[in-house]
Protein backbone atom coordinates (compact mmCIF):
# COMPACT_ATOMS: atom_id res chain seq x y z
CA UNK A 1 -11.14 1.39 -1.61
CA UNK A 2 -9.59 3.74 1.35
CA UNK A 3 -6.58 3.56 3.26
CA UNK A 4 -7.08 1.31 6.15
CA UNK A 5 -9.15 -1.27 3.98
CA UNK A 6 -8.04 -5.20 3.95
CA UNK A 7 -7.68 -6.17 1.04
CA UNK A 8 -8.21 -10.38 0.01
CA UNK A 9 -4.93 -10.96 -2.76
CA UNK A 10 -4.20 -14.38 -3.63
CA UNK A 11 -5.96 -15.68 -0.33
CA UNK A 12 -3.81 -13.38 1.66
CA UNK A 13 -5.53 -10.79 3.49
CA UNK A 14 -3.43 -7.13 3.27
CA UNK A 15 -4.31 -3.84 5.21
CA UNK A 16 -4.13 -1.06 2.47
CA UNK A 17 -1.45 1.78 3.69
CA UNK A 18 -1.57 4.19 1.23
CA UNK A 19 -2.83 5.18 -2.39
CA UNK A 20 -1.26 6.97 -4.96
CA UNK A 21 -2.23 8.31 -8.35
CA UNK A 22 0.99 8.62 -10.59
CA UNK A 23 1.14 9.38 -14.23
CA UNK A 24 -2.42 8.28 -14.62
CA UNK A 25 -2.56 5.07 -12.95
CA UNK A 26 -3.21 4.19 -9.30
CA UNK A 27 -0.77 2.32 -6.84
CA UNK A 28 -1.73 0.81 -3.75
CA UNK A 29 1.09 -0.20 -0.74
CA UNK A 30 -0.50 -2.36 1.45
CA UNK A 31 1.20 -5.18 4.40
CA UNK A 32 0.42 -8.34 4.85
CA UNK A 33 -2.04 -8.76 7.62
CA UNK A 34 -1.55 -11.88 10.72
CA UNK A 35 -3.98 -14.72 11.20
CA UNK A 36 -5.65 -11.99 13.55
CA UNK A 37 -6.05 -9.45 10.94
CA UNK A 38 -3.25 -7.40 12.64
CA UNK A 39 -0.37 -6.19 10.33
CA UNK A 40 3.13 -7.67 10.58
CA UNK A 41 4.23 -4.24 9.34
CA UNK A 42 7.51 -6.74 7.76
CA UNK A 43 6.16 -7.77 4.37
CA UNK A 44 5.03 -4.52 2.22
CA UNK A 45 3.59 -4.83 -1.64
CA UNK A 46 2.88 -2.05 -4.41
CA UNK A 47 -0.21 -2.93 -6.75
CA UNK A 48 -0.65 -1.38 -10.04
CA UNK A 49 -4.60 -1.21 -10.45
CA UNK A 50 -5.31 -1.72 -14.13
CA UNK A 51 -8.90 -2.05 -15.05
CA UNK A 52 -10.11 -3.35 -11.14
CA UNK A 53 -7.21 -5.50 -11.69
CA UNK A 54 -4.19 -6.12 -9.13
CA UNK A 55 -1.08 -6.58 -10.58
CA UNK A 56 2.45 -6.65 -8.58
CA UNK A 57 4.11 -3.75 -9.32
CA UNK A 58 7.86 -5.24 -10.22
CA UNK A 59 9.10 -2.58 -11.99
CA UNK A 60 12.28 -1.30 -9.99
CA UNK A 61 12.32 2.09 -11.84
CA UNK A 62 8.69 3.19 -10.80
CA UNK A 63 9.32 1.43 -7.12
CA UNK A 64 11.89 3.60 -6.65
CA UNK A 65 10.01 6.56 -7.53
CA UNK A 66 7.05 5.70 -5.40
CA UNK A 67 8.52 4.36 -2.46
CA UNK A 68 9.65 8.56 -0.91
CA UNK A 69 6.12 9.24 -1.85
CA UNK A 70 4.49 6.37 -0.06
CA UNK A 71 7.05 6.81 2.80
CA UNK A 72 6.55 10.43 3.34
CA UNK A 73 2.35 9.86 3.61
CA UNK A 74 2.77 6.83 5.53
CA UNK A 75 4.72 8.99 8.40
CA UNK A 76 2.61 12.28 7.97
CA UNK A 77 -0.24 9.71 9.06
CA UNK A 78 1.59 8.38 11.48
CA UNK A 79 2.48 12.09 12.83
CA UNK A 80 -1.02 13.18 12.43
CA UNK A 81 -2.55 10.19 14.71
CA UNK A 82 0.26 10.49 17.41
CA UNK A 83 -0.77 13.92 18.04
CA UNK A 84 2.45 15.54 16.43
């Protein structure tokens, strides 16, 4: 699994934005991907992988924690690839 990846969830295919290993377990944001595998970039998830497992991570405590994290990697990508 790398950033980048699509990812099949419920018959829904996602592109995988970013991964994150907090307080030894590993999150995943990913977007929901178009019927042309492009992303909409206006529906965004965070998994919880337990044992190869994909669970919705619901938990507004630990979304709130992750969310700066995932935010601040997602645009230091972004900044990277645009040259900045």
């Amino acid at each position: 699994m790398r950033i980048g990846d699509i990812k099949v969830i419920d018959n829904v295919n996602y592109l995988i934005l970013d991964i994150l290993e907090k307080n030894n377990n590993i999150y995943v944001m990913v977007t929901k991907l178009n019927e042309n595998n492009e992303p909409t970039m206006d529906e965004y998830k965070v998994y919880k992988i337990i044992e190869n497992k994909w669970q919705l991570e619901e938990n507004k405590q630990t979304l709130n924690e992750l969310l700066p994290i995932f935010t601040k990697n997602i645009n230091n990508m972004l900044n990277k690839l645009m040259g900045e």
